[in-house]
N, C-alpha and C. Protein backbone atom coordinates (compact mmCIF):
# COMPACT_ATOMS: atom_id res chain seq x y z
N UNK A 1 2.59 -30.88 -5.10
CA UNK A 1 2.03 -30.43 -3.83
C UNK A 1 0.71 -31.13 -3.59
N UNK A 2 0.34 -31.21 -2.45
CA UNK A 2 -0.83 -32.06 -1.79
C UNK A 2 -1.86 -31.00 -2.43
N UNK A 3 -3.26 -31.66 -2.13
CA UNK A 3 -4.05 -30.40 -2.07
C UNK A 3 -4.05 -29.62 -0.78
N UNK A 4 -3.80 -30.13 0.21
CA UNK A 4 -3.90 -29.28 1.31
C UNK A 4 -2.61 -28.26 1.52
N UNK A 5 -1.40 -28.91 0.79
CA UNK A 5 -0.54 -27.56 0.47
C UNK A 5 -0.97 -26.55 -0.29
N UNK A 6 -1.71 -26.79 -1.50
CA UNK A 6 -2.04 -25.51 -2.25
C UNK A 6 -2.74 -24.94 -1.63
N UNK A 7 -4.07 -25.78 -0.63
CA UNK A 7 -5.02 -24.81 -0.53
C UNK A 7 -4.01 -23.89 0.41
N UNK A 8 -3.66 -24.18 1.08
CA UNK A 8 -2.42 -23.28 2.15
C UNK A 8 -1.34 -22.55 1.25
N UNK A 9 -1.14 -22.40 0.24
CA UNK A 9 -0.60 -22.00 -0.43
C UNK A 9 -1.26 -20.84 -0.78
N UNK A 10 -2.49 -21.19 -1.57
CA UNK A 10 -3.39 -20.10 -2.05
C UNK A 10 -4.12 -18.90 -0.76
N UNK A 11 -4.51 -19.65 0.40
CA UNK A 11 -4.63 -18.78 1.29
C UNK A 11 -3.35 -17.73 1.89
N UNK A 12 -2.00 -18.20 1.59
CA UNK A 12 -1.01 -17.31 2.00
C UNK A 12 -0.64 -15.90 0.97
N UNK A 13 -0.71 -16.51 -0.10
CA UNK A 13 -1.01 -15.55 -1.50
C UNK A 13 -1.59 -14.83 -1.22
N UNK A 14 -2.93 -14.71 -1.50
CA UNK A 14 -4.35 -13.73 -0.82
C UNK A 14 -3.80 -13.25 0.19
N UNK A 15 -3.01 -13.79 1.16
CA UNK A 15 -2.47 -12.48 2.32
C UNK A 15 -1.73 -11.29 1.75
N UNK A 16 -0.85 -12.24 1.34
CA UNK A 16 0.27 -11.36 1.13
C UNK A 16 -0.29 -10.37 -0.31
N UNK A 17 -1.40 -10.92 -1.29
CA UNK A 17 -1.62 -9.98 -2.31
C UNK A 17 -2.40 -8.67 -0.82
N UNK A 18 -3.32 -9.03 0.06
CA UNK A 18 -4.25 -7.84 1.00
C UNK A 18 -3.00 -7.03 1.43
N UNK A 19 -1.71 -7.66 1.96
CA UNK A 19 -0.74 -6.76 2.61
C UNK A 19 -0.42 -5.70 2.00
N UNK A 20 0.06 -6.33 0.68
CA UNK A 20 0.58 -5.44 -0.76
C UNK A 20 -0.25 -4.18 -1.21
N UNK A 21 -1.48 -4.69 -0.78
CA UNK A 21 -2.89 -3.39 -0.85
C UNK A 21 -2.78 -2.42 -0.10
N UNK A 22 -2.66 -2.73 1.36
CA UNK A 22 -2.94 -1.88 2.45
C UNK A 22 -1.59 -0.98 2.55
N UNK A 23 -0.55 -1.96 2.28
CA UNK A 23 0.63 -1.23 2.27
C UNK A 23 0.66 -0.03 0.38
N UNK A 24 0.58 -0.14 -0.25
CA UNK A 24 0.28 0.36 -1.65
C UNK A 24 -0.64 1.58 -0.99
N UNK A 25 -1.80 1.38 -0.28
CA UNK A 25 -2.46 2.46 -0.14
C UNK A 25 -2.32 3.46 1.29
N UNK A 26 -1.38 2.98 1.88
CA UNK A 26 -0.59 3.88 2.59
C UNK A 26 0.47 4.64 2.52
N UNK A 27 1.41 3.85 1.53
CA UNK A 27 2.26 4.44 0.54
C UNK A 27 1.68 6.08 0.03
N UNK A 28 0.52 6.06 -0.93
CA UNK A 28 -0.19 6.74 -1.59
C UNK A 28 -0.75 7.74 -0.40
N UNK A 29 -1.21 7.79 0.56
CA UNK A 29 -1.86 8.48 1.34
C UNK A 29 -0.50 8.95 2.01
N UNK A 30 0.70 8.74 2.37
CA UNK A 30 1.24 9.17 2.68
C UNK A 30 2.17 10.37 1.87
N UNK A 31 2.50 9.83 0.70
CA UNK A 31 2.72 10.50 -0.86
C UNK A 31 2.13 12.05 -0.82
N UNK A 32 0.62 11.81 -0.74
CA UNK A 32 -0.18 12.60 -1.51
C UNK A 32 -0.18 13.71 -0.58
N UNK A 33 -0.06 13.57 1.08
CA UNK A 33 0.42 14.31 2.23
C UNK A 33 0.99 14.82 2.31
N UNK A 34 2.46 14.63 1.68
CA UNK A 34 3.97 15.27 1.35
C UNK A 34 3.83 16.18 0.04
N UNK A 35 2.99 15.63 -0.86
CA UNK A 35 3.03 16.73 -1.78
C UNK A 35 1.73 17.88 -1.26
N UNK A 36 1.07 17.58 -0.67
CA UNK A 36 -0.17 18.94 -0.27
C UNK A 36 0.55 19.56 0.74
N UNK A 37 1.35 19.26 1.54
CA UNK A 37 2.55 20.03 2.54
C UNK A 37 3.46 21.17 1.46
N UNK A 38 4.07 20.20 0.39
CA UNK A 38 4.99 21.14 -0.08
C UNK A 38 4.23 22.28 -1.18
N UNK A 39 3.08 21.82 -1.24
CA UNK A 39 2.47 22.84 -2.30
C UNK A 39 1.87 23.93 -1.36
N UNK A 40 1.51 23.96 -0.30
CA UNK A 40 1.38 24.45 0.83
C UNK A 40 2.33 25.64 1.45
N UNK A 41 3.87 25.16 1.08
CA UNK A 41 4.95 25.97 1.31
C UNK A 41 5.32 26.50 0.58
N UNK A 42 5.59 25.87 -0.50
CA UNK A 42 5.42 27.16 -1.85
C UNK A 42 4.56 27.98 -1.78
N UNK A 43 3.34 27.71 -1.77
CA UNK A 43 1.97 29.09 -2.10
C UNK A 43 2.30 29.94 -0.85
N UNK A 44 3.25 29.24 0.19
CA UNK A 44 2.65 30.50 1.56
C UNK A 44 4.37 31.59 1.50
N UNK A 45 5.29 30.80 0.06
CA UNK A 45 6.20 32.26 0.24
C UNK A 45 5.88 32.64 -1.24
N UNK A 46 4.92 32.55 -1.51
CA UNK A 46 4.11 33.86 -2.90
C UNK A 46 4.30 34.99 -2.02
C-alpha cells in the first residue's frame, strides 16, 4: 500500500473503532434501561 493508502486506511479504522464506541455505549445505556424498568416491575407487584 502507498502511504497515502494507509494514511486513509488508518483514518477509516479510527472511525469505525469511534462508531464501535458510541454504538457499545448505547447498547449499554439502553441495557441498563431495560433492566431498571424490569426491576421496577417486580418491586411494584411486592
Amino acid at each position: 500500500m502507498t502511504d497515502a493508502q494507509k494514511e486513509l486506511f488508518s483514518r477509516y479504522a479510527d472511525s469505525v473503532r469511534k462508531f464501535q464506541d458510541m454504538a457499545e455505549c448505547l447498547l449499554f445505556q439502553n441495557s441498563f434501561r431495560l433492566g431498571a424498568r424490569m426491576m421496577l416491575e417486580i418491586m411494584c407487584l411486592w
